[in-house]
C-alpha atoms as a PDB file:
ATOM      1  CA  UNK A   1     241.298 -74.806   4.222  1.00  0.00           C
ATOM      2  CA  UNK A   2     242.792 -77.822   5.715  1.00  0.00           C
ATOM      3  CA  UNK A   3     239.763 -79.664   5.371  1.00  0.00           C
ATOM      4  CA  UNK A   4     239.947 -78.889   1.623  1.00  0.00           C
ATOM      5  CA  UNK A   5     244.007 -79.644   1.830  1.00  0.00           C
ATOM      6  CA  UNK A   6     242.966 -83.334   3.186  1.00  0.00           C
ATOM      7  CA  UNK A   7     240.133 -83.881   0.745  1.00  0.00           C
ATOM      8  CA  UNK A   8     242.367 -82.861  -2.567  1.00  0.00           C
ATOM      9  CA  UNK A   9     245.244 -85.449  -0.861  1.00  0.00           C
ATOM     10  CA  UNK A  10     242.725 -88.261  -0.793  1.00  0.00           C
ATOM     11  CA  UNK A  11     241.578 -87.480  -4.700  1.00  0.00           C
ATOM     12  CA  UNK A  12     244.747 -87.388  -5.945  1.00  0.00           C
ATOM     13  CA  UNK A  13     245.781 -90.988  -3.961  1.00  0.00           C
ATOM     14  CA  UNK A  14     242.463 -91.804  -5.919  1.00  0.00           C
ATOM     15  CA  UNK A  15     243.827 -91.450  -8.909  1.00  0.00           C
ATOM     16  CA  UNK A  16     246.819 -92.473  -8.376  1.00  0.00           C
ATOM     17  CA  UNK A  17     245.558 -95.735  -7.563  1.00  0.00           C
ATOM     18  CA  UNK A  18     243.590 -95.724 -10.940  1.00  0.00           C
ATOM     19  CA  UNK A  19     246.417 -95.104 -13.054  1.00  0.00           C
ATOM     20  CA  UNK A  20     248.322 -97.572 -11.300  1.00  0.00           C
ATOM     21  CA  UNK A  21     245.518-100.363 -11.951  1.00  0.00           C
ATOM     22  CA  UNK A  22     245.349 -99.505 -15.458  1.00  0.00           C
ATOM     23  CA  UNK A  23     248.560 -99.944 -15.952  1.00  0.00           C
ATOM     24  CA  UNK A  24     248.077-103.428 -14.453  1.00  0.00           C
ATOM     25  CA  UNK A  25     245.208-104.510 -16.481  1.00  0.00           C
ATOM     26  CA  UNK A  26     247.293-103.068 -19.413  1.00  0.00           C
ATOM     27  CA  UNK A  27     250.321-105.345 -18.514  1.00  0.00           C
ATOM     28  CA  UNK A  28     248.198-108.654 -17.867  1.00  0.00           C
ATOM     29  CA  UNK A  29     246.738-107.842 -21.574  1.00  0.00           C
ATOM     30  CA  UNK A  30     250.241-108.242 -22.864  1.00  0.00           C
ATOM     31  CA  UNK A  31     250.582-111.733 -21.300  1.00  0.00           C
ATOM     32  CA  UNK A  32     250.020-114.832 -23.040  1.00  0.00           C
ATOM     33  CA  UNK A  33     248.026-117.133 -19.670  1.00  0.00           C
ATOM     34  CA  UNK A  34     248.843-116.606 -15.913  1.00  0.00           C
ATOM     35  CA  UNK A  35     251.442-114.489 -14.055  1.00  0.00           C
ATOM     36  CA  UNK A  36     253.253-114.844 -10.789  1.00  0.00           C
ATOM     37  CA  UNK A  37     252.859-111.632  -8.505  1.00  0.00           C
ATOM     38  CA  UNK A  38     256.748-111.505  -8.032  1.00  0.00           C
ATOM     39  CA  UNK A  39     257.229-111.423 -11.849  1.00  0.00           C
ATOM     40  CA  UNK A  40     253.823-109.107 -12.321  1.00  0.00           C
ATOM     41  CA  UNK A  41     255.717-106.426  -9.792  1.00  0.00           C
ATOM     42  CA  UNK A  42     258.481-106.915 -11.384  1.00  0.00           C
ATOM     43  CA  UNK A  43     256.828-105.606 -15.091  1.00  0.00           C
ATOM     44  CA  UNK A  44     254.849-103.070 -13.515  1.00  0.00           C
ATOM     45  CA  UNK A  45     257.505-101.554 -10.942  1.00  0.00           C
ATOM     46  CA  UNK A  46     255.551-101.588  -7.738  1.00  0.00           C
ATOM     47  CA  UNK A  47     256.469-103.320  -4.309  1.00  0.00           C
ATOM     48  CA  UNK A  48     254.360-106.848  -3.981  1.00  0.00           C
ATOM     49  CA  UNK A  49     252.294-104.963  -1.035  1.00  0.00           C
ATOM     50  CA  UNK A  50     250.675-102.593  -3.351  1.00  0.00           C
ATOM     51  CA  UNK A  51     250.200-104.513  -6.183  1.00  0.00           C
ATOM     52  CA  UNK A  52     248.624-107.425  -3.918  1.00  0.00           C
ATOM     53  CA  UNK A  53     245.924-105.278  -2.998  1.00  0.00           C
ATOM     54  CA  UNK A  54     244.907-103.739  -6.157  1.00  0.00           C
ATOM     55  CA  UNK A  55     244.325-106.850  -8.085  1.00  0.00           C
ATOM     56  CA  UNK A  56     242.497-107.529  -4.933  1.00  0.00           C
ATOM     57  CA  UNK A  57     240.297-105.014  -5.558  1.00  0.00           C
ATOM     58  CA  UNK A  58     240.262-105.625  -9.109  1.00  0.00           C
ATOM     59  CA  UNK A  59     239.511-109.441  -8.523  1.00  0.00           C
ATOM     60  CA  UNK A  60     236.324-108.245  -6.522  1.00  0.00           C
ATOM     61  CA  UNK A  61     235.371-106.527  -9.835  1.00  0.00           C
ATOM     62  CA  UNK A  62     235.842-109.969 -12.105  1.00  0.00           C
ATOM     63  CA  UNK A  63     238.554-107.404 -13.543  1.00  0.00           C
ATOM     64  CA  UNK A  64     241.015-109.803 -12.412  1.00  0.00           C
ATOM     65  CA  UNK A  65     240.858-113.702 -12.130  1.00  0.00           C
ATOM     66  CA  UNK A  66     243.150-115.769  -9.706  1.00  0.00           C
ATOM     67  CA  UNK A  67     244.115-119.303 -10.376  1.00  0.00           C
ATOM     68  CA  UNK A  68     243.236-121.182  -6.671  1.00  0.00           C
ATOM     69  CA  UNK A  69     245.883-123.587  -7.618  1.00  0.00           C
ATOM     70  CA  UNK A  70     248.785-121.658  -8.604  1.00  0.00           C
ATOM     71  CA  UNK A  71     247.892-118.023  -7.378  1.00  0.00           C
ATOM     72  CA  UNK A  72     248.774-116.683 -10.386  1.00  0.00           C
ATOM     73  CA  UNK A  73     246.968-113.800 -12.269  1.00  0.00           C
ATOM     74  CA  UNK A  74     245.145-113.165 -15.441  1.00  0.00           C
ATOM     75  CA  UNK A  75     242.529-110.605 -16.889  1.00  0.00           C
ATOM     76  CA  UNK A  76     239.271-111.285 -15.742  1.00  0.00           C
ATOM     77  CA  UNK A  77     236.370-112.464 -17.235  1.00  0.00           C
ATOM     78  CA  UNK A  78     234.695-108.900 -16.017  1.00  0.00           C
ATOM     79  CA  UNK A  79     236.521-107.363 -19.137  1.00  0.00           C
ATOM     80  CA  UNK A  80     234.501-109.512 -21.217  1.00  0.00           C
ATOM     81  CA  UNK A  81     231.376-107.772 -20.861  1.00  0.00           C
ATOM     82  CA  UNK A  82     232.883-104.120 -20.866  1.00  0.00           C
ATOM     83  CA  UNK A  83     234.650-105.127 -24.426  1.00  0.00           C
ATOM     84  CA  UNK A  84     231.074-106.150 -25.294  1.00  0.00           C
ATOM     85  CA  UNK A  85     229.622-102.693 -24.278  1.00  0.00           C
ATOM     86  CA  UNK A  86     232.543-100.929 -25.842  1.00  0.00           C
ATOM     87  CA  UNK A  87     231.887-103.062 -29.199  1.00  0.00           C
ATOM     88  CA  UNK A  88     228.307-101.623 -28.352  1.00  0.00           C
ATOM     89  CA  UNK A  89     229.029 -97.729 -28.941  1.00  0.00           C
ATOM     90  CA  UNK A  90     231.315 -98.489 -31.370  1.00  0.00           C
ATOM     91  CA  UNK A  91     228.429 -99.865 -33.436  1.00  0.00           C
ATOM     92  CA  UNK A  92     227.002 -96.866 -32.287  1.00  0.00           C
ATOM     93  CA  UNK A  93     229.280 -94.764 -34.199  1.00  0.00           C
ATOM     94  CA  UNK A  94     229.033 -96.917 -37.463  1.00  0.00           C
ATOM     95  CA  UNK A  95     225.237 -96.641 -37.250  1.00  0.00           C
ATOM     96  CA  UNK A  96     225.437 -93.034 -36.497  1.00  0.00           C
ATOM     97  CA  UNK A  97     227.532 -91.568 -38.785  1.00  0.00           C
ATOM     98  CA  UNK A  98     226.104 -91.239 -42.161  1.00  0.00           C
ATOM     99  CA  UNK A  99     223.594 -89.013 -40.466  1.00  0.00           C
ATOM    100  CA  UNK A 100     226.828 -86.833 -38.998  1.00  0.00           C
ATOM    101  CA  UNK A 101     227.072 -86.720 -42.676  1.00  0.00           C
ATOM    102  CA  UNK A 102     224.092 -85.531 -43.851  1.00  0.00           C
ATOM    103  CA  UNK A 103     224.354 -82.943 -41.254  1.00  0.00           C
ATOM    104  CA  UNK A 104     227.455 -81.737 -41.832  1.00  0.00           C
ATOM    105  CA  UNK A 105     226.271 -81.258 -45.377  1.00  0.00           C
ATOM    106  CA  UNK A 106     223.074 -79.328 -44.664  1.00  0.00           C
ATOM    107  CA  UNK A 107     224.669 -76.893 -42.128  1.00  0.00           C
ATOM    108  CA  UNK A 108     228.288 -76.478 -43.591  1.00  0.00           C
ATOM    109  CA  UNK A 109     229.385 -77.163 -39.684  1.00  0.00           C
ATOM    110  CA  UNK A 110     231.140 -79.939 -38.147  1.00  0.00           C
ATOM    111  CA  UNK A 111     228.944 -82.704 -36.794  1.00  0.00           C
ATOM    112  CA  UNK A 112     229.821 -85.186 -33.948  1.00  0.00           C
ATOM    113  CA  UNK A 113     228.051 -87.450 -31.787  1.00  0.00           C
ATOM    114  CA  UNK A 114     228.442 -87.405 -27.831  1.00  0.00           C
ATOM    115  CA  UNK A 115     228.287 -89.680 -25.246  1.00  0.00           C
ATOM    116  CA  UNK A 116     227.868 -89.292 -21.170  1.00  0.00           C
ATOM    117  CA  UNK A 117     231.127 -90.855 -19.806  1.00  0.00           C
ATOM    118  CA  UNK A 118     230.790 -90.882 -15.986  1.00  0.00           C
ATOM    119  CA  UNK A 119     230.394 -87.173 -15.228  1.00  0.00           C
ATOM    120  CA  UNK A 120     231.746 -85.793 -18.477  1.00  0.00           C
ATOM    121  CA  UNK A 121     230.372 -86.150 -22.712  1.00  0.00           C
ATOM    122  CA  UNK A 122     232.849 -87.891 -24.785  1.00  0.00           C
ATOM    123  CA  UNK A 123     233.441 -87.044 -28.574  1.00  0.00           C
ATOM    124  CA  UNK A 124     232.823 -90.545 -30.511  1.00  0.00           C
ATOM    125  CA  UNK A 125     232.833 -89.240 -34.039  1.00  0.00           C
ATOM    126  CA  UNK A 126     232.349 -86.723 -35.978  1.00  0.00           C
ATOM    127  CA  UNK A 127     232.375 -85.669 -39.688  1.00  0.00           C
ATOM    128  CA  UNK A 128     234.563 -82.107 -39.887  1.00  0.00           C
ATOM    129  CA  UNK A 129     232.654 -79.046 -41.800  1.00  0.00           C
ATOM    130  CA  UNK A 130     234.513 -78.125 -45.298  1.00  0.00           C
ATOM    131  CA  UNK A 131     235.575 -74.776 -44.326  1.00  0.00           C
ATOM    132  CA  UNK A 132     239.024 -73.585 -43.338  1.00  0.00           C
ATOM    133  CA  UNK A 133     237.630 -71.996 -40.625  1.00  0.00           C
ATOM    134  CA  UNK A 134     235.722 -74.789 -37.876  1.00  0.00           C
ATOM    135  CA  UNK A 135     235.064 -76.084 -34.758  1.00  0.00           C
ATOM    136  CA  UNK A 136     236.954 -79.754 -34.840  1.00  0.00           C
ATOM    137  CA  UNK A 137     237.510 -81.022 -31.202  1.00  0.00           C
ATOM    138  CA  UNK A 138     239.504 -84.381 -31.178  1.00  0.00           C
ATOM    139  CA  UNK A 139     237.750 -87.951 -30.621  1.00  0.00           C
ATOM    140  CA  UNK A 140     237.876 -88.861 -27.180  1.00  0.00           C
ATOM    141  CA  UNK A 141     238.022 -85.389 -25.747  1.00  0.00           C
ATOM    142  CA  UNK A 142     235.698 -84.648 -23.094  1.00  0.00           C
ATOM    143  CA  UNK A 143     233.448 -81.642 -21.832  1.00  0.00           C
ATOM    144  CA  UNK A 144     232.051 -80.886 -18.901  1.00  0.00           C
ATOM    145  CA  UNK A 145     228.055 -81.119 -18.850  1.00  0.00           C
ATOM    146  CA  UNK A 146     227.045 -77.711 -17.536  1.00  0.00           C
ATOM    147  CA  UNK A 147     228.489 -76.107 -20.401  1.00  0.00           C
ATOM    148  CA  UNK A 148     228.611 -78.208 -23.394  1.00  0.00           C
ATOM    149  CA  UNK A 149     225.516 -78.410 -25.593  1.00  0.00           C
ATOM    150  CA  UNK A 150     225.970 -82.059 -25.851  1.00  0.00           C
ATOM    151  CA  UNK A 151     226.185 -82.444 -22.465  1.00  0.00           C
ATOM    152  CA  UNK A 152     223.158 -79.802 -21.101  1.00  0.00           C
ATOM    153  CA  UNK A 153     221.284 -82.155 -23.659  1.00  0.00           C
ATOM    154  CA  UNK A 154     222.199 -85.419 -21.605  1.00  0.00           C
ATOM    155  CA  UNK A 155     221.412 -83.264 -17.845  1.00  0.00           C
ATOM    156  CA  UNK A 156     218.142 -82.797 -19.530  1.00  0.00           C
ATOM    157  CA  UNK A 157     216.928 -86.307 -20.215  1.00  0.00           C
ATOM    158  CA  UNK A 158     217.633 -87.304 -16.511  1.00  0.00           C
ATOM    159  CA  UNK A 159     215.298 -86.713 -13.616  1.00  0.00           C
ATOM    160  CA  UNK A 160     215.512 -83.627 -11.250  1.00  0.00           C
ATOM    161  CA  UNK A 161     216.556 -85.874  -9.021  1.00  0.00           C
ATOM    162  CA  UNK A 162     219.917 -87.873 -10.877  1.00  0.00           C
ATOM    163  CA  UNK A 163     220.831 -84.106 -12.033  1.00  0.00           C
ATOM    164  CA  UNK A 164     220.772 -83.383  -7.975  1.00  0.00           C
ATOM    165  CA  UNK A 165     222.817 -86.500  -7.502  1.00  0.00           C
ATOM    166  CA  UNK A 166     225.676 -86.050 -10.175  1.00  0.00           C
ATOM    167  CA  UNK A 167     226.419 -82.662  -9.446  1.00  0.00           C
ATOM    168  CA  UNK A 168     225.830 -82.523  -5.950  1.00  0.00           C
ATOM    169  CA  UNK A 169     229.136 -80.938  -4.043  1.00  0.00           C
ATOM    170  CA  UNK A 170     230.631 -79.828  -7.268  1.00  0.00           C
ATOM    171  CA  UNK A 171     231.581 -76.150  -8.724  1.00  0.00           C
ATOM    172  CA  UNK A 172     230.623 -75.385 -12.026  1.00  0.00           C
ATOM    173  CA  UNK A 173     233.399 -74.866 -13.352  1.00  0.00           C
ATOM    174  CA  UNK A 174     234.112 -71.429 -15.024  1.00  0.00           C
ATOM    175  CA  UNK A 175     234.841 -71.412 -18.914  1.00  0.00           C
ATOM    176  CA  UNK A 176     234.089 -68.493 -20.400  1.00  0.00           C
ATOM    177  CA  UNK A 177     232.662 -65.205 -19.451  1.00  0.00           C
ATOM    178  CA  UNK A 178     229.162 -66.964 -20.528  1.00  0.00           C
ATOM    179  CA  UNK A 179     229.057 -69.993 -18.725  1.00  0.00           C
ATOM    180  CA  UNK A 180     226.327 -71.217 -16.105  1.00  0.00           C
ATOM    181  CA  UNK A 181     227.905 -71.373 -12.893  1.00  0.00           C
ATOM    182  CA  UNK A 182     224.935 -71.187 -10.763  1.00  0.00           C
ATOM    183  CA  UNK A 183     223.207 -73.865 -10.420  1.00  0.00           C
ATOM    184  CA  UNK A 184     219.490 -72.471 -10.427  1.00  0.00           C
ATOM    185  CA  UNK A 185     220.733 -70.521 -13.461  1.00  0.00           C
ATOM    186  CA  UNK A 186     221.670 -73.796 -14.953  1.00  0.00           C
ATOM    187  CA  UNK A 187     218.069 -75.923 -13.814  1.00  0.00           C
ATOM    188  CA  UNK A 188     216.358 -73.227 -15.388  1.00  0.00           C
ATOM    189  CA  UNK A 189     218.343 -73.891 -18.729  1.00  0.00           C
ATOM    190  CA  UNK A 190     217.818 -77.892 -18.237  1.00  0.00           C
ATOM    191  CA  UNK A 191     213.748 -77.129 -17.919  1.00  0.00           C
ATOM    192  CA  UNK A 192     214.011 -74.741 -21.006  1.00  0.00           C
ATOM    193  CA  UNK A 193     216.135 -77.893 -23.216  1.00  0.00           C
ATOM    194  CA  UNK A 194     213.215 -80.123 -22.144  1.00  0.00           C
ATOM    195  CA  UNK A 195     211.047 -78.266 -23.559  1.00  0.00           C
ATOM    196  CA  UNK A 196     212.345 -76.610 -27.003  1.00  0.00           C
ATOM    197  CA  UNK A 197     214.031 -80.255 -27.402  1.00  0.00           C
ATOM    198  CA  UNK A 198     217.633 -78.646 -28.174  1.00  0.00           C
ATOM    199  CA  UNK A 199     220.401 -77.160 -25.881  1.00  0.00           C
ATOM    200  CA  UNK A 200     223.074 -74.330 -27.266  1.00  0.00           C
ATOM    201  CA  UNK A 201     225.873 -73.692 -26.285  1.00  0.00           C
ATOM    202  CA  UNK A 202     226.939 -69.722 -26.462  1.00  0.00           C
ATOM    203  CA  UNK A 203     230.477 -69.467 -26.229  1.00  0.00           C
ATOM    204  CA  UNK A 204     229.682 -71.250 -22.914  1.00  0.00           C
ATOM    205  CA  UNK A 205     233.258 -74.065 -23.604  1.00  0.00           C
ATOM    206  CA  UNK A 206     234.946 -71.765 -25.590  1.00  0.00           C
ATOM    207  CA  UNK A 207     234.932 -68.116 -26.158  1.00  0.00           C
ATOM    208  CA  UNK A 208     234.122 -67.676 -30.027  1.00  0.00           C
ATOM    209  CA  UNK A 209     232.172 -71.063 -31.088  1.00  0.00           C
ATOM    210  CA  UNK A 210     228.533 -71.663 -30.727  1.00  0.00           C
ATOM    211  CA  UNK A 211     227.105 -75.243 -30.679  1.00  0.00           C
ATOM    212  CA  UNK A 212     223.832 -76.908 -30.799  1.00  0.00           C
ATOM    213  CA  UNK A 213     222.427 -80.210 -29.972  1.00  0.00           C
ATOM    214  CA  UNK A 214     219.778 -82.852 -29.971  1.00  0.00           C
ATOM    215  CA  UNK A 215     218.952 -85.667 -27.895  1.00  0.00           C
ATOM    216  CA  UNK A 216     219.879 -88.987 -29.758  1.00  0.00           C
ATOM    217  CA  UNK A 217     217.222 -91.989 -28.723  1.00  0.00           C
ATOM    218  CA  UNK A 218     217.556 -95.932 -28.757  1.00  0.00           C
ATOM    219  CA  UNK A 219     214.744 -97.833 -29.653  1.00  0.00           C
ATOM    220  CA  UNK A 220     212.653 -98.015 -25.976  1.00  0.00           C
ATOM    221  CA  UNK A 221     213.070 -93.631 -26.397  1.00  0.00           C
ATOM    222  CA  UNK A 222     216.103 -93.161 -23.952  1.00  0.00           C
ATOM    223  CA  UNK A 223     218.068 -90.380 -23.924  1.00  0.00           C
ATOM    224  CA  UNK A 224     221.965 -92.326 -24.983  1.00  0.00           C
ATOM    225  CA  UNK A 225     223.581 -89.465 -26.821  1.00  0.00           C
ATOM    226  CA  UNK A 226     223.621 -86.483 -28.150  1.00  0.00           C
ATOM    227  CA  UNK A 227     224.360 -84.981 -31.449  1.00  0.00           C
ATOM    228  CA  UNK A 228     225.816 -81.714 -32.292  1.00  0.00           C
ATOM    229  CA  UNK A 229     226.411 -79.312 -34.717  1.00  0.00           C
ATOM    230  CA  UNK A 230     229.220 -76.130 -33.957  1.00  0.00           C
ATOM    231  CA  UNK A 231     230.928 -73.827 -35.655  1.00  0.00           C
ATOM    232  CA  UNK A 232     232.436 -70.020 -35.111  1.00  0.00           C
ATOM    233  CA  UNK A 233     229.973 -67.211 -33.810  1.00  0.00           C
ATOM    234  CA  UNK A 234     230.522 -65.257 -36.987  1.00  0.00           C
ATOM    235  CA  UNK A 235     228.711 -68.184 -38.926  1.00  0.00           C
ATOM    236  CA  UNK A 236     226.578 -69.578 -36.120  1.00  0.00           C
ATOM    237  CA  UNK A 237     224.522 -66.727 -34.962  1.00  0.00           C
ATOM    238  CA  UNK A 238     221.938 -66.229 -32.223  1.00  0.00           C
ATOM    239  CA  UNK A 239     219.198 -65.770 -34.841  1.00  0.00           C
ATOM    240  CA  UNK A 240     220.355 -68.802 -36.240  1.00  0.00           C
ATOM    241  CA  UNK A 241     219.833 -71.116 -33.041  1.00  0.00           C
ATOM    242  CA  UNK A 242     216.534 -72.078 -33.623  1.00  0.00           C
ATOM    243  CA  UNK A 243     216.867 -72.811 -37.706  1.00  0.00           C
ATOM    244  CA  UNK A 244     219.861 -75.151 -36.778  1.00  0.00           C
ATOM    245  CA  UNK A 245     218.238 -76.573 -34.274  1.00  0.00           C
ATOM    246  CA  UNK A 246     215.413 -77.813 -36.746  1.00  0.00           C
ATOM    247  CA  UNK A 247     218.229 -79.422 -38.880  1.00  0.00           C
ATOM    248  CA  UNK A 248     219.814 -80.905 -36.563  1.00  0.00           C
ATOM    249  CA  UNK A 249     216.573 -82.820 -34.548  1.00  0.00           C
ATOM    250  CA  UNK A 250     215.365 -83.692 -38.118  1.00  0.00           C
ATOM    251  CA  UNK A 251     218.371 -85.826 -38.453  1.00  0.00           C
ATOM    252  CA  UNK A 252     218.872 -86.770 -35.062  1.00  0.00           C
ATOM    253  CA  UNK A 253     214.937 -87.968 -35.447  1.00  0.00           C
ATOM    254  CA  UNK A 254     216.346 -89.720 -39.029  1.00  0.00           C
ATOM    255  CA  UNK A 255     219.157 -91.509 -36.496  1.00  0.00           C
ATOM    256  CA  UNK A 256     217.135 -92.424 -33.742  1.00  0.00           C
ATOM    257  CA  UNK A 257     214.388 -94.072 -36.115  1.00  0.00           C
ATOM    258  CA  UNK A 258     217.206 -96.283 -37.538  1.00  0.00           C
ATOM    259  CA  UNK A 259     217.654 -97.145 -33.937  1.00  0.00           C
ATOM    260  CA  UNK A 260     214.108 -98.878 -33.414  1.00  0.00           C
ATOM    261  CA  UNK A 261     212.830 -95.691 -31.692  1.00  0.00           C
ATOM    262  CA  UNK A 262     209.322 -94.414 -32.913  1.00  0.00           C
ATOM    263  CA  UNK A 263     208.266 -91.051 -32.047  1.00  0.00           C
ATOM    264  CA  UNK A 264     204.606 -90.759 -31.128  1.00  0.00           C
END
């Protein structure tokens, strides 16, 4: 227990930390040129000490640049290149969406597109289904991978081994009374996805909905999102899994084609 005590300490200093540098790289943005550190801890309301040593660390990342002359601060050129990937799945979206569409329209369900996001999916759009009654989870909002269709779909394109090494030391988290907690249970489900080419989720996130999704390929066939269709279990039935499933990787196939990728 106290080892456990000591270990949830040291994450939540972690993140601590983190929010503190964001809200650092989120000042700096506001800044027309350099800043002083004095004036910097001034904005941000942290003692000199502190703040010194996480634009340190953010410096080491290019996060962060340092005039020699002056030591004053401004955003770093690092940022640069994340804004560029950012601009990159945003593209993504544009590119993606009139298939979200077309599958919104040929299921009746609401259709988004999923990313991986460090150890979590990530809504990035998604085109709501016409009926009062729908699944509509917010942009942005993430899901855990062991029970989201979306993100079973992104375990699966990985090797045995990167699916070892992302959820090594970490419970699967219960959702529901039907989520896969063990992780056997959950390899077995992985090896199944490969092979059907679709991953479901049963009321696995959320008691009540039923999802299902298909891998979403870039032009040299990897795996960089998923696509999704869910709805409530008294439209989306078991029967149904493998008739929405067709729908959805015939327009997920449509998507990734107008990516470059070319199935064999």
């Amino acid at each position: 227990m106290k080892d456990e005590s000591i270990s949830q300490e040291k994450r939540d200093t972690s993140v601590r930390a983190l929010d503190k540098a964001i809200l650092i790289l989120e000042t700096l943005s506001g800044i027309d040129g350099y800043i002083g550190l004095a004036a910097l801890a001034n904005m941000v309301k942290m003692p000199k000490s502190t703040l010194l040593r996480l634009l340190s660390t953010l410096k080491n990342h290019n996060l962060v640049q340092q005039d020699e002359s002056t030591k004053r601060f401004s955003l770093g050129l690092g940022l640069v290149a994340l804004g560029r990937a950012a601009e990159k799945n945003f593209n993504l979206t544009e590119a993606v969406h009139p298939f979200l569409i077309e599958l919104a329209e040929r299921t009746g369900e609401t259709a988004s597109l999923m990313m991986l996001e460090g150890d979590h999916v990530v809504y990035l759009d998604q085109v709501a289904s016409k009926s009062m009654i729908r699944g509509q989870p917010r942009i942005g909002l993430s899901l855990q991978l062991h029970c989201s269709s979306g993100g079973k779909v992104i375990l699966s394109s990985m090797s045995d081994q990167k699916v070892d090494a992302l959820l090594k030391g970490r419970t699967l988290k219960q959702q529901t009374d039907k989520t896969i907690t063990d992780m056997d249970k959950l390899k077995k489900e992985i090896q199944k996805i490969r092979e059907q080419g679709y991953a479901v989720d049963d009321e696995e996130v959320e008691a009540g909905g039923r999802c299902v999704a298909a891998p979403l390929r870039d032009k040299d066939g990897k795996v960089i999102a998923a696509v999704s269709v869910m709805g409530p279990t008294t439209r989306i039935r078991q029967k149904d899994f493998a008739e929405i499933a067709k729908i959805v990787k015939e327009e997920v196939q449509k998507a990734s084609a107008s990516l470059g990728y070319h199935s064999e």
